[in-house]
N, C-alpha and C. Protein backbone atom coordinates (compact mmCIF):
# COMPACT_ATOMS: atom_id res chain seq x y z
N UNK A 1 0.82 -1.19 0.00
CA UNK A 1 0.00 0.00 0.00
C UNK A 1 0.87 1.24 0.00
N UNK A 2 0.37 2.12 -0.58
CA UNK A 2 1.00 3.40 -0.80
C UNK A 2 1.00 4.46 0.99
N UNK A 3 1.70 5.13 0.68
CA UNK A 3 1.73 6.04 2.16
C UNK A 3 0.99 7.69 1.62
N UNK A 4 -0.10 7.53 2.98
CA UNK A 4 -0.88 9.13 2.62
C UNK A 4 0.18 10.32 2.80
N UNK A 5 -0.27 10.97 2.42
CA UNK A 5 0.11 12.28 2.09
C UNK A 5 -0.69 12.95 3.29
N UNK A 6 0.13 13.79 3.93
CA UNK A 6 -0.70 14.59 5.07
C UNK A 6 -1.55 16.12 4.39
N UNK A 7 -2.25 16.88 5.08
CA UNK A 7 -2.72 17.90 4.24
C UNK A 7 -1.48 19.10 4.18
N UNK A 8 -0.94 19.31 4.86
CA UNK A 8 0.29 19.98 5.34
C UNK A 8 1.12 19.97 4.15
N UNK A 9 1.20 18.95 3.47
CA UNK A 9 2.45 18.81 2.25
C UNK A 9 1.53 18.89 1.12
N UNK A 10 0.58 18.28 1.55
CA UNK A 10 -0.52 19.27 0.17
C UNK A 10 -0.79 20.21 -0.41
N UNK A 11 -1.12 21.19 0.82
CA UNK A 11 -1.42 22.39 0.42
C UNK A 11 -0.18 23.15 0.58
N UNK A 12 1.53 22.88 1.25
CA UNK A 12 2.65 23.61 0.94
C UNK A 12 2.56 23.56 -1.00
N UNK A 13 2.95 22.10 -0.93
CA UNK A 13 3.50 21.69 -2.84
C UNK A 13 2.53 22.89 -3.54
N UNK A 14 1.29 22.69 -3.35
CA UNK A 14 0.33 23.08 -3.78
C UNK A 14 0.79 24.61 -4.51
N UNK A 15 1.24 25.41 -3.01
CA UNK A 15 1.42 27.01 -2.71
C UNK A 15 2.58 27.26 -3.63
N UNK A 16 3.48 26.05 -3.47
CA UNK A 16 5.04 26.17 -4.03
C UNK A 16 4.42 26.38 -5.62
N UNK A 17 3.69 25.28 -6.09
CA UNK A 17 4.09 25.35 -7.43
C UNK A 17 2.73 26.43 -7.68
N UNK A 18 2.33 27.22 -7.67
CA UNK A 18 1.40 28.26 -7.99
C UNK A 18 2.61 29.61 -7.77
N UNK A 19 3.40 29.90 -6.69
CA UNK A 19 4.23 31.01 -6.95
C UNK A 19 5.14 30.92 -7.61
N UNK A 20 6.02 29.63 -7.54
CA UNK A 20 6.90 29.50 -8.34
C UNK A 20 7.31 28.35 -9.53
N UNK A 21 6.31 27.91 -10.52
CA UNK A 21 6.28 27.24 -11.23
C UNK A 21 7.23 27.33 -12.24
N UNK A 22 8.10 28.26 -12.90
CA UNK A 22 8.84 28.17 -13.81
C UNK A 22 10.27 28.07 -13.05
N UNK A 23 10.41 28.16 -11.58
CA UNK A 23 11.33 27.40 -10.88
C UNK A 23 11.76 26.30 -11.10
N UNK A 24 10.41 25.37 -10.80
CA UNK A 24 10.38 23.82 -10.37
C UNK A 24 10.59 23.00 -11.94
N UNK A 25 11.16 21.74 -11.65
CA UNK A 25 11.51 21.11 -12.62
C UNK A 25 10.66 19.44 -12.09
N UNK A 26 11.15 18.22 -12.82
CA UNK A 26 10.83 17.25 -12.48
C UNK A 26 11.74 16.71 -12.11
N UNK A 27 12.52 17.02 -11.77
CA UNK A 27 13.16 16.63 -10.95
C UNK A 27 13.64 16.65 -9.06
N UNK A 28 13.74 15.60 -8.51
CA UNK A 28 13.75 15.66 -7.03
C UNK A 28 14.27 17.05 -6.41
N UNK A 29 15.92 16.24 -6.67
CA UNK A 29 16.87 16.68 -5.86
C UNK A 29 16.89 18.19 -5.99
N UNK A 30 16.72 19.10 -7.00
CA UNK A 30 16.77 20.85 -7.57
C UNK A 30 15.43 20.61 -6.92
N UNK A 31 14.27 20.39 -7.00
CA UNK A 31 13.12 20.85 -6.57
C UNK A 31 13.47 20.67 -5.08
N UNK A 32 13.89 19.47 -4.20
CA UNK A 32 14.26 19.54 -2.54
C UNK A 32 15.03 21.15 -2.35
N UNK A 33 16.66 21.26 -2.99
CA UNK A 33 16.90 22.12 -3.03
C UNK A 33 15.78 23.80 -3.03
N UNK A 34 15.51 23.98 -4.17
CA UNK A 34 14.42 25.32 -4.09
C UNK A 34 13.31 25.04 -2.83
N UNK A 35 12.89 24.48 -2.47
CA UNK A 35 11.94 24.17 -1.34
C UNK A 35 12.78 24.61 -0.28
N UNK A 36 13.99 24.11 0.23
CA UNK A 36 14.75 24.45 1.41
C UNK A 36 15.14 25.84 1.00
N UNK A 37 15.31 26.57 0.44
CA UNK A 37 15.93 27.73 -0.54
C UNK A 37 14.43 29.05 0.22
N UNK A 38 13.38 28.59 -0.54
CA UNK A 38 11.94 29.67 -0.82
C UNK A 38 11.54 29.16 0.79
N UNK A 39 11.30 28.32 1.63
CA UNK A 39 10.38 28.46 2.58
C UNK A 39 11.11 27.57 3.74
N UNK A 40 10.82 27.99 5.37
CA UNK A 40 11.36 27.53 6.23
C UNK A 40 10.62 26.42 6.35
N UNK A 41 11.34 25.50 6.67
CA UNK A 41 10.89 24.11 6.93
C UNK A 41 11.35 23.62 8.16
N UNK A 42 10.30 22.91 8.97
CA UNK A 42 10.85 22.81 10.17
C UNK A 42 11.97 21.55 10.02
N UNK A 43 11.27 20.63 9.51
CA UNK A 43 12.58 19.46 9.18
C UNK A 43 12.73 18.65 7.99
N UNK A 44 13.79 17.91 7.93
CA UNK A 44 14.46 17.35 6.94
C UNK A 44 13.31 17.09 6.30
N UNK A 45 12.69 15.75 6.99
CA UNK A 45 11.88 15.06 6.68
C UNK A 45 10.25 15.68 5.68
N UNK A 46 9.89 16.81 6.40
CA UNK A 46 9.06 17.42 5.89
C UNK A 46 9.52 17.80 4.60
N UNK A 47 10.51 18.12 4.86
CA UNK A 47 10.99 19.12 3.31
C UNK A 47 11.09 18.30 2.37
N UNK A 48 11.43 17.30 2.58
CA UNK A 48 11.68 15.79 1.40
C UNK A 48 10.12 15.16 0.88
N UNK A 49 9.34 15.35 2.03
CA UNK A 49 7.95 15.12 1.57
C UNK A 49 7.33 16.17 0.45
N UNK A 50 7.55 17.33 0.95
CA UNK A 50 6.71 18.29 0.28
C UNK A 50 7.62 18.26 -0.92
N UNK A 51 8.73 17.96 -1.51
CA UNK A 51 9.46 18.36 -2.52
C UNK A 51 9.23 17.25 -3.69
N UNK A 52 8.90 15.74 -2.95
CA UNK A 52 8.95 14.76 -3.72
C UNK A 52 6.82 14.90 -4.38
N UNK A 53 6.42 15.46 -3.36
CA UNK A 53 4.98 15.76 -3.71
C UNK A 53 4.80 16.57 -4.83
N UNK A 54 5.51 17.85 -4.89
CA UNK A 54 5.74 18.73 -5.38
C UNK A 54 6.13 18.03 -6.96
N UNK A 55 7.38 17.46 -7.03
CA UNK A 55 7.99 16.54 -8.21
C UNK A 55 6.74 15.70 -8.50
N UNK A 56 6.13 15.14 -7.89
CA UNK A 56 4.82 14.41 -8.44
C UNK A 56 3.58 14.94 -8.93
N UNK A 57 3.46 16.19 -8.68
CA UNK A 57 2.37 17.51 -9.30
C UNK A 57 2.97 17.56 -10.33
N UNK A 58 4.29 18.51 -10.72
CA UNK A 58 4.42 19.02 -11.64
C UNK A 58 4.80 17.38 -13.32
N UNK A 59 5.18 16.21 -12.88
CA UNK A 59 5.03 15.59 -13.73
C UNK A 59 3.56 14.96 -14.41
N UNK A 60 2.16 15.39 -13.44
CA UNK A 60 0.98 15.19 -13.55
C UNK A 60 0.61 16.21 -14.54
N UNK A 61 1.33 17.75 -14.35
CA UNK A 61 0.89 18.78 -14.94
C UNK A 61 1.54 18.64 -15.93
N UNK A 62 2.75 18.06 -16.46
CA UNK A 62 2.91 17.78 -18.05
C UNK A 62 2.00 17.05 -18.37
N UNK A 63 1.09 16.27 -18.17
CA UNK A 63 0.29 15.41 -18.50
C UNK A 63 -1.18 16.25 -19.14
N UNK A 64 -1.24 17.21 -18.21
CA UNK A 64 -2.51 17.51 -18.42
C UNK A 64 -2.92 18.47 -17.25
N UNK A 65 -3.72 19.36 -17.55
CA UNK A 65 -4.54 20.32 -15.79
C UNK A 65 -4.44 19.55 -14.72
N UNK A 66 -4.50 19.71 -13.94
CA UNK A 66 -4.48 19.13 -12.28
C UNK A 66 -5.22 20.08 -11.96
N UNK A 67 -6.22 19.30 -11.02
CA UNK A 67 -7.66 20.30 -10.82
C UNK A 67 -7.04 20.58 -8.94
N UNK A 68 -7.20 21.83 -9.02
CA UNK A 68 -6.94 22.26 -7.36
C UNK A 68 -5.74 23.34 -7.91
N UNK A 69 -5.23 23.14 -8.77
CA UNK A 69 -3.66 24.30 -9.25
C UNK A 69 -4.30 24.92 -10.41
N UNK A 70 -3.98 26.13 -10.38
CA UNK A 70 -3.95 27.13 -11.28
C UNK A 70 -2.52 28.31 -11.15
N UNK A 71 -1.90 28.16 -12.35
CA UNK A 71 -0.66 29.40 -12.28
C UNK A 71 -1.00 30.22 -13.67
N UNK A 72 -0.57 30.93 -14.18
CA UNK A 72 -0.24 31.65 -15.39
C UNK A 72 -0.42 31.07 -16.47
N UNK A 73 0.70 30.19 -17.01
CA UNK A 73 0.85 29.33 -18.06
C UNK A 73 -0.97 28.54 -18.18
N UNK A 74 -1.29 28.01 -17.33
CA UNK A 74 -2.68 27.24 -17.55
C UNK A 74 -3.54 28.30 -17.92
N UNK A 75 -3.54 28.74 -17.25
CA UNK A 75 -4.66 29.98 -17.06
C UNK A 75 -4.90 30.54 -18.88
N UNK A 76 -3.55 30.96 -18.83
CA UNK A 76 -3.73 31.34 -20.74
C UNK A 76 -3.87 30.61 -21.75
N UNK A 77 -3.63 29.08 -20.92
CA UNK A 77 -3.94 28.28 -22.13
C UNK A 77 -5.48 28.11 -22.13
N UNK A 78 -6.15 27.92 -20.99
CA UNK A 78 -7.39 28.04 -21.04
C UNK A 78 -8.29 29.35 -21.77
N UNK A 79 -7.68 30.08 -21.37
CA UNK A 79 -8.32 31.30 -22.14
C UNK A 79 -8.31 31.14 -23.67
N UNK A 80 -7.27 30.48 -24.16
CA UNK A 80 -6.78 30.54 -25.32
C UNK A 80 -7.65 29.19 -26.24
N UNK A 81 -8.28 28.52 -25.84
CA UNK A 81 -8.97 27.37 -25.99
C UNK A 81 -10.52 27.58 -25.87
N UNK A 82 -11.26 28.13 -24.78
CA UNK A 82 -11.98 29.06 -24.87
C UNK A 82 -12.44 30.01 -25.97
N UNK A 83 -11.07 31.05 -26.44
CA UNK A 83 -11.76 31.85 -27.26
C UNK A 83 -11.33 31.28 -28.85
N UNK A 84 -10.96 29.72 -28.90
CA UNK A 84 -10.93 29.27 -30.44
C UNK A 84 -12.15 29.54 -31.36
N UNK A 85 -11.67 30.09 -32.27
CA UNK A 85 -12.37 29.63 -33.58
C UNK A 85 -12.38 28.80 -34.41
N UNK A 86 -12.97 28.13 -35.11
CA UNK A 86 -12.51 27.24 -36.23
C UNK A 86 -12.28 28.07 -37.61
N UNK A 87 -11.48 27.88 -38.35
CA UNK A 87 -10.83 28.85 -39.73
C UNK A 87 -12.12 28.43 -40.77
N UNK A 88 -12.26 27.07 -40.42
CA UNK A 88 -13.56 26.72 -41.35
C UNK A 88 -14.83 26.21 -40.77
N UNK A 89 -15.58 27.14 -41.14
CA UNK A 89 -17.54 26.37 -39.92
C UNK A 89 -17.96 25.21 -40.38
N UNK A 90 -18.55 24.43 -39.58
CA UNK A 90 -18.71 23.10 -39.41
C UNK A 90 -20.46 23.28 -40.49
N UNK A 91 -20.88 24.58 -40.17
CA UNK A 91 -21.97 24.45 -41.51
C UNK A 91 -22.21 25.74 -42.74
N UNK A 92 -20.78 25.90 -43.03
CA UNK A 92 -20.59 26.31 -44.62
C UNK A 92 -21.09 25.44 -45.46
N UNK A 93 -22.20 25.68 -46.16
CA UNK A 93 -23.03 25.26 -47.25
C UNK A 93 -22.15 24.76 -48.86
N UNK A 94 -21.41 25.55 -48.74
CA UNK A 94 -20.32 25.60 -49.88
C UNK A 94 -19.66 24.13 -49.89
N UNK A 95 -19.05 24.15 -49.18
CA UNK A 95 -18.15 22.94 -48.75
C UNK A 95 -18.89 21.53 -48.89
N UNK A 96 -19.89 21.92 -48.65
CA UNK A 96 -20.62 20.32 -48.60
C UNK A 96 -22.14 20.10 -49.60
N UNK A 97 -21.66 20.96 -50.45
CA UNK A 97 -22.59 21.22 -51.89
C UNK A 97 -24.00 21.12 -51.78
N UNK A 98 -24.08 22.17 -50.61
CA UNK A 98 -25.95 22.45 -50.17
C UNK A 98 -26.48 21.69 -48.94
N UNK A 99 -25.61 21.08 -48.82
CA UNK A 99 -26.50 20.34 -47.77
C UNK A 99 -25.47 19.76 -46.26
N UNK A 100 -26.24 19.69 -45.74
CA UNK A 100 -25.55 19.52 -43.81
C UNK A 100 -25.69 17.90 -43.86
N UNK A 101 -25.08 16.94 -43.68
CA UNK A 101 -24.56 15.97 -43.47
C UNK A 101 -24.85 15.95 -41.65
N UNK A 102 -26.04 15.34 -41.29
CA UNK A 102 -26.37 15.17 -39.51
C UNK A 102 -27.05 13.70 -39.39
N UNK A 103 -27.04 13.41 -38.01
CA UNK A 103 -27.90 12.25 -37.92
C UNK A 103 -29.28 12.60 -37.43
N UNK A 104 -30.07 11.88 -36.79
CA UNK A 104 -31.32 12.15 -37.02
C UNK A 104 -31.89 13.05 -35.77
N UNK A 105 -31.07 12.87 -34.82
CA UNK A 105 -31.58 13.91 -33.36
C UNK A 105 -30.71 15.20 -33.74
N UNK A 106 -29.55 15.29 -34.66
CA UNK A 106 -29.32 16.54 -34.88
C UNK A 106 -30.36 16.91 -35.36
N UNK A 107 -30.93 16.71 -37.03
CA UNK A 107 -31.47 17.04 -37.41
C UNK A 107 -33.52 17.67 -36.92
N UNK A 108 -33.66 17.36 -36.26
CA UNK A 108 -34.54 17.16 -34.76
C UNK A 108 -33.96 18.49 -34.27
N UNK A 109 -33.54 18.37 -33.66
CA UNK A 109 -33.16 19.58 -33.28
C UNK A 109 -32.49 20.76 -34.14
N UNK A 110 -32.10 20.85 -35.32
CA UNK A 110 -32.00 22.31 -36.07
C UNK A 110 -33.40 22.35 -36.85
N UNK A 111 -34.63 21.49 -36.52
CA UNK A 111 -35.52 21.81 -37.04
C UNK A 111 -36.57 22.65 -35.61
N UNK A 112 -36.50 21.91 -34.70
CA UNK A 112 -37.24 22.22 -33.32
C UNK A 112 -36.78 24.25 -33.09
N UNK A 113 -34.99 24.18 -33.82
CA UNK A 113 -34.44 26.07 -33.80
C UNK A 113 -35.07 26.63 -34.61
N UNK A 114 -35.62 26.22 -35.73
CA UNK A 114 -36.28 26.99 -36.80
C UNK A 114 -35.25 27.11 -38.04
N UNK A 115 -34.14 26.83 -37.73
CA UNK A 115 -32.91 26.61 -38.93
C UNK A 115 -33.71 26.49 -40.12
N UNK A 116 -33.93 27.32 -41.45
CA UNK A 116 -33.82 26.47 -42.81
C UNK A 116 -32.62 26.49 -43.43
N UNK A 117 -32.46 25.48 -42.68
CA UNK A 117 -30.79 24.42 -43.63
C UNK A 117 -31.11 23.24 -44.10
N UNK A 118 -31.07 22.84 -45.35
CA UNK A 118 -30.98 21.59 -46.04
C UNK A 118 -29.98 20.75 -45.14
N UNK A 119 -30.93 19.32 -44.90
CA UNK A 119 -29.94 18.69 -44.43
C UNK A 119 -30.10 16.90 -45.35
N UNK A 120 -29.31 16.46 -45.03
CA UNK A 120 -29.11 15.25 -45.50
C UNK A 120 -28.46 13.82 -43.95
N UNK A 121 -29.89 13.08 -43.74
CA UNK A 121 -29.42 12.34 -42.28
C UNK A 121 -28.89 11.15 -43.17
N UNK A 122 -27.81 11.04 -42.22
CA UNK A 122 -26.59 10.00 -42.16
C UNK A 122 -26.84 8.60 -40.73
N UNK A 123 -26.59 7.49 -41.41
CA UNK A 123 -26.75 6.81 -40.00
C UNK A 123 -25.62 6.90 -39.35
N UNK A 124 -25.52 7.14 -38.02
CA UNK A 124 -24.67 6.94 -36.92
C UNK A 124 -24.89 5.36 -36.32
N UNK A 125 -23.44 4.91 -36.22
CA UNK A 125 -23.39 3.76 -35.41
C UNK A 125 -23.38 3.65 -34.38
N UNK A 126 -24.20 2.94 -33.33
CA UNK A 126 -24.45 3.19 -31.64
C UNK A 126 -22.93 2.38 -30.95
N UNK A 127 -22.14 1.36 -32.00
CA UNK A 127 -21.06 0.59 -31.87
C UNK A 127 -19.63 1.56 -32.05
N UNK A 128 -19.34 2.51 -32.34
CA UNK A 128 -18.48 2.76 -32.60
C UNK A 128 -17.52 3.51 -31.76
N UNK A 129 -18.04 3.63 -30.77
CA UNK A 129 -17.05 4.70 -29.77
C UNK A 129 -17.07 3.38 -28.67
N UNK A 130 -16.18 2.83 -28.02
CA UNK A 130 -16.15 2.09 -27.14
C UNK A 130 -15.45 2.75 -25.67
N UNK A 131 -15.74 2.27 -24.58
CA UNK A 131 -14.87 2.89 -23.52
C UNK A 131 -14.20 1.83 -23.32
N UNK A 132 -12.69 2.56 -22.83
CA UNK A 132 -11.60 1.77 -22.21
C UNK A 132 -11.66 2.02 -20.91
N UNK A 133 -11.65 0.72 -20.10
CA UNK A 133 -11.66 0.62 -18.51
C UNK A 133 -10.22 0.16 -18.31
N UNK A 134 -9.78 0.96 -17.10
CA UNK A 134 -8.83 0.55 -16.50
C UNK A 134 -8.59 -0.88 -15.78
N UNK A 135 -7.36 -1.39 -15.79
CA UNK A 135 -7.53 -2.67 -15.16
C UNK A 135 -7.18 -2.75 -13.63
């Protein structure tokens, strides 16, 4: 079995990598270092916790958001994802020579909006998206 994490080294790592994220690396030993460096620690031990916690956030956050952290870098990427456009609309008439290509509850519903858009229903397969479960 794995060993808990106290809240104490949670919410330090937490604090660490929100002020100083372009500090921290994935690596231990420089991240132990900057931890003993930026904040008093009462002991060894603590400091090795919060640093190796810390090293285990920020290789989560190459992965992907980590929900509970927000710094800079995320923040704008979110914004930036948010305000996408697509270069080409999903119902330019042009492109698809008059007619919208939907299945049948789309189509159901851009009729229920009042849309007059030509459409053309397509079958959708109820088989084709499968979920992967972890083992």
């Amino acid at each position: 079995m794995g060993r808990v994490r106290t809240k104490t080294v949670k919410r330090a790592s937490k604090v660490l990598i929100e002020k100083y994220y372009p500090k921290l690396t994935l690596d231990f030993e420089t991240n132990k270092r900057l931890t003993s460096e930026i904040a008093e620690i009462q002991s060894k031990r603590l400091r090795n916790k919060i640093a190796g916690y810390t090293t285990h956030l920020m290789k989560r956050i190459q992965k992907g958001p980590v929900r509970g952290i927000s710094f800079k870098l995320q923040e704008e990427e979110r914004e930036r994802k948010d305000q996408y456009v697509p270069s080409v609309s999903a119902l330019d008439l042009e492109k698809t020579k008059g007619a919208l290509y939907v299945d049948e509850d789309t189509d159901a519903m851009i009729k229920s909006l009042g849309f007059k858009v030509p459409t053309n229903i397509t079958n959708v397969y109820a088989g084709g998206a499968q979920r992967r479960f972890r083992k």
